[in-house]
C-alpha atoms as a PDB file:
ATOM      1  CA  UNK A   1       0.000   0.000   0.000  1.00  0.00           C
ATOM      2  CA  UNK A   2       2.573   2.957   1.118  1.00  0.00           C
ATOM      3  CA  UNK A   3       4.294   1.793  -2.603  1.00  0.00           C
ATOM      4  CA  UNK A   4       1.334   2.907  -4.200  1.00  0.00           C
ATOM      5  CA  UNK A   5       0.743   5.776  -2.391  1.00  0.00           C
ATOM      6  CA  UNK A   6       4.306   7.001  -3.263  1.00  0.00           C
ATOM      7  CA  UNK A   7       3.465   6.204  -6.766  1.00  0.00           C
ATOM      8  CA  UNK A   8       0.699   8.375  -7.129  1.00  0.00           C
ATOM      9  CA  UNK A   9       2.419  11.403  -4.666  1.00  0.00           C
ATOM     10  CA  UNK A  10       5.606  11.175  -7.478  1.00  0.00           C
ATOM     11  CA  UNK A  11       2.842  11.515 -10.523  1.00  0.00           C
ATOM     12  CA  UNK A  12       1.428  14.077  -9.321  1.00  0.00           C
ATOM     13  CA  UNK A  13       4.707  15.917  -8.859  1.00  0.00           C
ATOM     14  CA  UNK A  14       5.607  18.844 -11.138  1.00  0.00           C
ATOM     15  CA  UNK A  15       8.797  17.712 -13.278  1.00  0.00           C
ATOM     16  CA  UNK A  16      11.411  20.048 -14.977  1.00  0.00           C
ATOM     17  CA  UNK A  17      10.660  19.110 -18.755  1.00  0.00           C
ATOM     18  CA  UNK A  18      13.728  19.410 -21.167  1.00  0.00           C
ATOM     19  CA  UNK A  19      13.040  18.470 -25.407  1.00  0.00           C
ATOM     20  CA  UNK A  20      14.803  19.544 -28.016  1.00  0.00           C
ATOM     21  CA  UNK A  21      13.415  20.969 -31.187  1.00  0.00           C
ATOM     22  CA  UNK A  22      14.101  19.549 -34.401  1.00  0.00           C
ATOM     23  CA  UNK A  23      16.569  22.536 -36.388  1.00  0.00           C
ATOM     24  CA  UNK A  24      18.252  21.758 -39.196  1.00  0.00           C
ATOM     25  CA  UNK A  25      21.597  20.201 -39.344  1.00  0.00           C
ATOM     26  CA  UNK A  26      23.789  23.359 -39.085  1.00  0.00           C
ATOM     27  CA  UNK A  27      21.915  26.067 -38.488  1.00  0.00           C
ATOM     28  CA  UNK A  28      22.669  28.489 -35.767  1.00  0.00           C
ATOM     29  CA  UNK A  29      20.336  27.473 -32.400  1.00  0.00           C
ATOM     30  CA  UNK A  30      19.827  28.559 -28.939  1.00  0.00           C
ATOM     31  CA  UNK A  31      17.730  27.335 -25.809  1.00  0.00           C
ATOM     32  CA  UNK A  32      13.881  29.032 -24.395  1.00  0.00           C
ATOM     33  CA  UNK A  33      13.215  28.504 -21.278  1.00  0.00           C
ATOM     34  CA  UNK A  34       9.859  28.736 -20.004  1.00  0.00           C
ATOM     35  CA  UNK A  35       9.013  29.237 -16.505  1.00  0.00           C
ATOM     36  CA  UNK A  36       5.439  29.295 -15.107  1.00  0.00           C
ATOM     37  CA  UNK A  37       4.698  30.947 -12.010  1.00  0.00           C
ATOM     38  CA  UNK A  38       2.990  27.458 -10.390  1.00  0.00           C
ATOM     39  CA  UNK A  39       2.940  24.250 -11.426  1.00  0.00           C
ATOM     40  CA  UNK A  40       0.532  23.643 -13.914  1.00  0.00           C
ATOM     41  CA  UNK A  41      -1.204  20.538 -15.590  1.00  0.00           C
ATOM     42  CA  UNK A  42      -1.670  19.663 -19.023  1.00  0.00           C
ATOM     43  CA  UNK A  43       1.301  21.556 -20.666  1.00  0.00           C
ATOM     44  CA  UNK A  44       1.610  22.215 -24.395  1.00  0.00           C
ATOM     45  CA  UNK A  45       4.200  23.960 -26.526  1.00  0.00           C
ATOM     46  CA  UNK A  46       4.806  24.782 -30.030  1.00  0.00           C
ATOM     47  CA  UNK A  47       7.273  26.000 -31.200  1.00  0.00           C
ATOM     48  CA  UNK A  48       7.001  27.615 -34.735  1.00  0.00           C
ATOM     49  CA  UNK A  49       4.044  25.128 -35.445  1.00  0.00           C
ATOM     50  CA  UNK A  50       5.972  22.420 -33.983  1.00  0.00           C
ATOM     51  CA  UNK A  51       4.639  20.396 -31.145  1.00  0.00           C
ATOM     52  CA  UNK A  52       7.360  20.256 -28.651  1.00  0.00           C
ATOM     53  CA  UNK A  53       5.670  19.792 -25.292  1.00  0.00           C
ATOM     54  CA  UNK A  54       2.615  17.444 -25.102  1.00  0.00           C
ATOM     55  CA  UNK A  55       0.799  16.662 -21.620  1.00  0.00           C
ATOM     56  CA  UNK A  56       3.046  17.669 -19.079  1.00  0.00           C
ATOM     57  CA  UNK A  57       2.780  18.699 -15.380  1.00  0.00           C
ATOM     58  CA  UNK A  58       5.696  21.044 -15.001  1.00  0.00           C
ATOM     59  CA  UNK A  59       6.637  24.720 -13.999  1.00  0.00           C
ATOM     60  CA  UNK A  60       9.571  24.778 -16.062  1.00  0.00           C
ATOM     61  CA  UNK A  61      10.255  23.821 -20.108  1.00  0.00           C
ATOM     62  CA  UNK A  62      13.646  24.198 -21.620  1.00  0.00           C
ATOM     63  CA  UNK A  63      13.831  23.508 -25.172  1.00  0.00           C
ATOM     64  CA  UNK A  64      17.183  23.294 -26.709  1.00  0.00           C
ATOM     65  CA  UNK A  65      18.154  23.801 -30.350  1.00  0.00           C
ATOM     66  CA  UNK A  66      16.089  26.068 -31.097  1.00  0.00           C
ATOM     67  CA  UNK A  67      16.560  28.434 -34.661  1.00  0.00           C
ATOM     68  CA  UNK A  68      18.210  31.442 -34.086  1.00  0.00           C
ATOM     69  CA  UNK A  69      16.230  34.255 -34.788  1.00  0.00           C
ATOM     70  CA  UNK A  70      11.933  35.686 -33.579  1.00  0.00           C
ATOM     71  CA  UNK A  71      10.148  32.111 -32.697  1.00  0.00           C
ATOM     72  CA  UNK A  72       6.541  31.827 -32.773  1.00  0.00           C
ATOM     73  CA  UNK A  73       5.868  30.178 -28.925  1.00  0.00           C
ATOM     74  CA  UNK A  74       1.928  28.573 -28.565  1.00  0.00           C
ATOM     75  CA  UNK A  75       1.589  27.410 -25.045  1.00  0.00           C
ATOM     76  CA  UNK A  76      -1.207  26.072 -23.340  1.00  0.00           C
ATOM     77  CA  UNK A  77      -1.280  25.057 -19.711  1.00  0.00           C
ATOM     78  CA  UNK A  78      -4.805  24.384 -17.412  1.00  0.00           C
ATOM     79  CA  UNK A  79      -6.968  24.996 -20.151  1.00  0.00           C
ATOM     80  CA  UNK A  80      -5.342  28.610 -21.019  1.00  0.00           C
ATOM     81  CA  UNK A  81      -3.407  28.975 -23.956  1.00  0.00           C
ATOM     82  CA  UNK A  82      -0.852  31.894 -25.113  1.00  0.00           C
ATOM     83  CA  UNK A  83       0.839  32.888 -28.378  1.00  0.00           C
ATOM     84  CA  UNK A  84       3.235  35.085 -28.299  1.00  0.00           C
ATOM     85  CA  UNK A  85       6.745  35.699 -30.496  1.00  0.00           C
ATOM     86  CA  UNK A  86      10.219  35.816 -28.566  1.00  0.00           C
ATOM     87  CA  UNK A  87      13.887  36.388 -29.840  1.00  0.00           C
ATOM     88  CA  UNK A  88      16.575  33.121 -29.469  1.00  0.00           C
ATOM     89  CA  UNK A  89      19.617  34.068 -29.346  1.00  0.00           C
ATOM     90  CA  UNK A  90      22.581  31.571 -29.297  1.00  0.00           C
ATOM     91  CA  UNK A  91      24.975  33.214 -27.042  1.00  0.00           C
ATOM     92  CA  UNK A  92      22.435  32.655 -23.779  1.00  0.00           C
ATOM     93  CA  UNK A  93      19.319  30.801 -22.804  1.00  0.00           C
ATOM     94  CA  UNK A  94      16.226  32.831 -23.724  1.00  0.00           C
ATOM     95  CA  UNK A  95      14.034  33.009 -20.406  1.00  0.00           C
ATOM     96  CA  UNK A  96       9.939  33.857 -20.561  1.00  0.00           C
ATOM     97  CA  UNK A  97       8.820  34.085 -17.397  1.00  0.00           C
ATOM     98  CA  UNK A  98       4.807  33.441 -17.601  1.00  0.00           C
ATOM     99  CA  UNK A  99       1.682  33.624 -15.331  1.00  0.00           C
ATOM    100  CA  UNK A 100      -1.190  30.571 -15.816  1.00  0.00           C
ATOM    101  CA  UNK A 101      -4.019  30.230 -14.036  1.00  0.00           C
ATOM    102  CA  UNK A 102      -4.668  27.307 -10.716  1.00  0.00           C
ATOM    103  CA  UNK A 103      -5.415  24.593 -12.374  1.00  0.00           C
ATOM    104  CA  UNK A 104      -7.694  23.237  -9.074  1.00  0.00           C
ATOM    105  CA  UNK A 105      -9.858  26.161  -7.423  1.00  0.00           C
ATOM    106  CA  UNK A 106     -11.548  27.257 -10.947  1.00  0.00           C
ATOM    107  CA  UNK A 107     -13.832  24.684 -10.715  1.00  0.00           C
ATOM    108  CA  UNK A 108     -14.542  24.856  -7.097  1.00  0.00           C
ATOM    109  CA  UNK A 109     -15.349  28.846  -7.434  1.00  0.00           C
ATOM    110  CA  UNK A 110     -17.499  27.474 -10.650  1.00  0.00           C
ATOM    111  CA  UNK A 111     -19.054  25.078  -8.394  1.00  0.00           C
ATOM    112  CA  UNK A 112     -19.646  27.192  -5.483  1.00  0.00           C
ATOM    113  CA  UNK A 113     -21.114  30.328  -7.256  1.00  0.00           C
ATOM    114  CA  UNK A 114     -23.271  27.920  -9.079  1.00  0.00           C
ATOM    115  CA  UNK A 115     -24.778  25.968  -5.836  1.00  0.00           C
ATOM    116  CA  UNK A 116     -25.161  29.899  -4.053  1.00  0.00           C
ATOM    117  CA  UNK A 117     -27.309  31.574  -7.337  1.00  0.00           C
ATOM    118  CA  UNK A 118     -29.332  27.632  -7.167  1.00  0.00           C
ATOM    119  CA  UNK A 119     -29.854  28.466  -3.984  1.00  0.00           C
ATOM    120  CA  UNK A 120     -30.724  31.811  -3.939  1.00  0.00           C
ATOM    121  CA  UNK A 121     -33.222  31.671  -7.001  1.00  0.00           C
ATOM    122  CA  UNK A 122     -34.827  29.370  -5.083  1.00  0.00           C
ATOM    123  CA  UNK A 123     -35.228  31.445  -1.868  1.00  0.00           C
ATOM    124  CA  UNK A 124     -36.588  34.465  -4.249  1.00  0.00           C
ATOM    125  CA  UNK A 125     -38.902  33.016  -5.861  1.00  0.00           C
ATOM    126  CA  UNK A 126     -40.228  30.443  -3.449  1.00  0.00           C
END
């Protein structure tokens, strides 16, 4: 029993993720690092219309060889994406530091305002 509970404590554990995108052979490349202010499920980057990241619980994605030069970034992470366009360079690691949403409490707050305006409809017009 305490295996499988360790099991399921190290799954649900956010993991540094670290892929590399497929450049050319030879062309100039650098590293983007992504860092999320939480932990966050369900991870998803593309890079330049490339699918780098698929389905990972992280808080940090490095992704190495990337071309040198603006790089169209898609991200999605607890059901929020982003698009935005960054600058490699190849000299140092390209850091985007990047907000997402709590994956958990949004549907609790959904939940909860739901059961109160239930409620209170009822009340009103009992």
């Amino acid at each position: 029993m305490r295996i499988v509970i360790l099991c399921l404590v190290l799954v649900a554990c956010a993991h540094d993720v670290t892929v590399k995108y497929p450049a050319a052979p030879g062309a100039p490349t650098g590293t983007l690092v992504l860092l999320m202010g939480q932990p966050a499920g369900d991870v998803m980057v593309a890079i330049n219309g490339q699918l780098v990241v698929e389905d990972e619980h992280t808080q940090r994605v490095e992704i190495d060889n990337v071309p040198v030069g603006t790089a169209e970034v898609v991200m999605a992470a607890n059901g929020v994406d982003k698009a935005f366009h960054v600058w490699v360079d190849s000299d140092h690691p390209t850091t985007v530091p990047l907000g997402v949403p709590d994956g958990g409490a949004g549907f609790v707050k959904t939940l909860f305002g739901t059961v109160v305006t239930i409620v209170l409809y009822s009340l009103l017009h009992h």
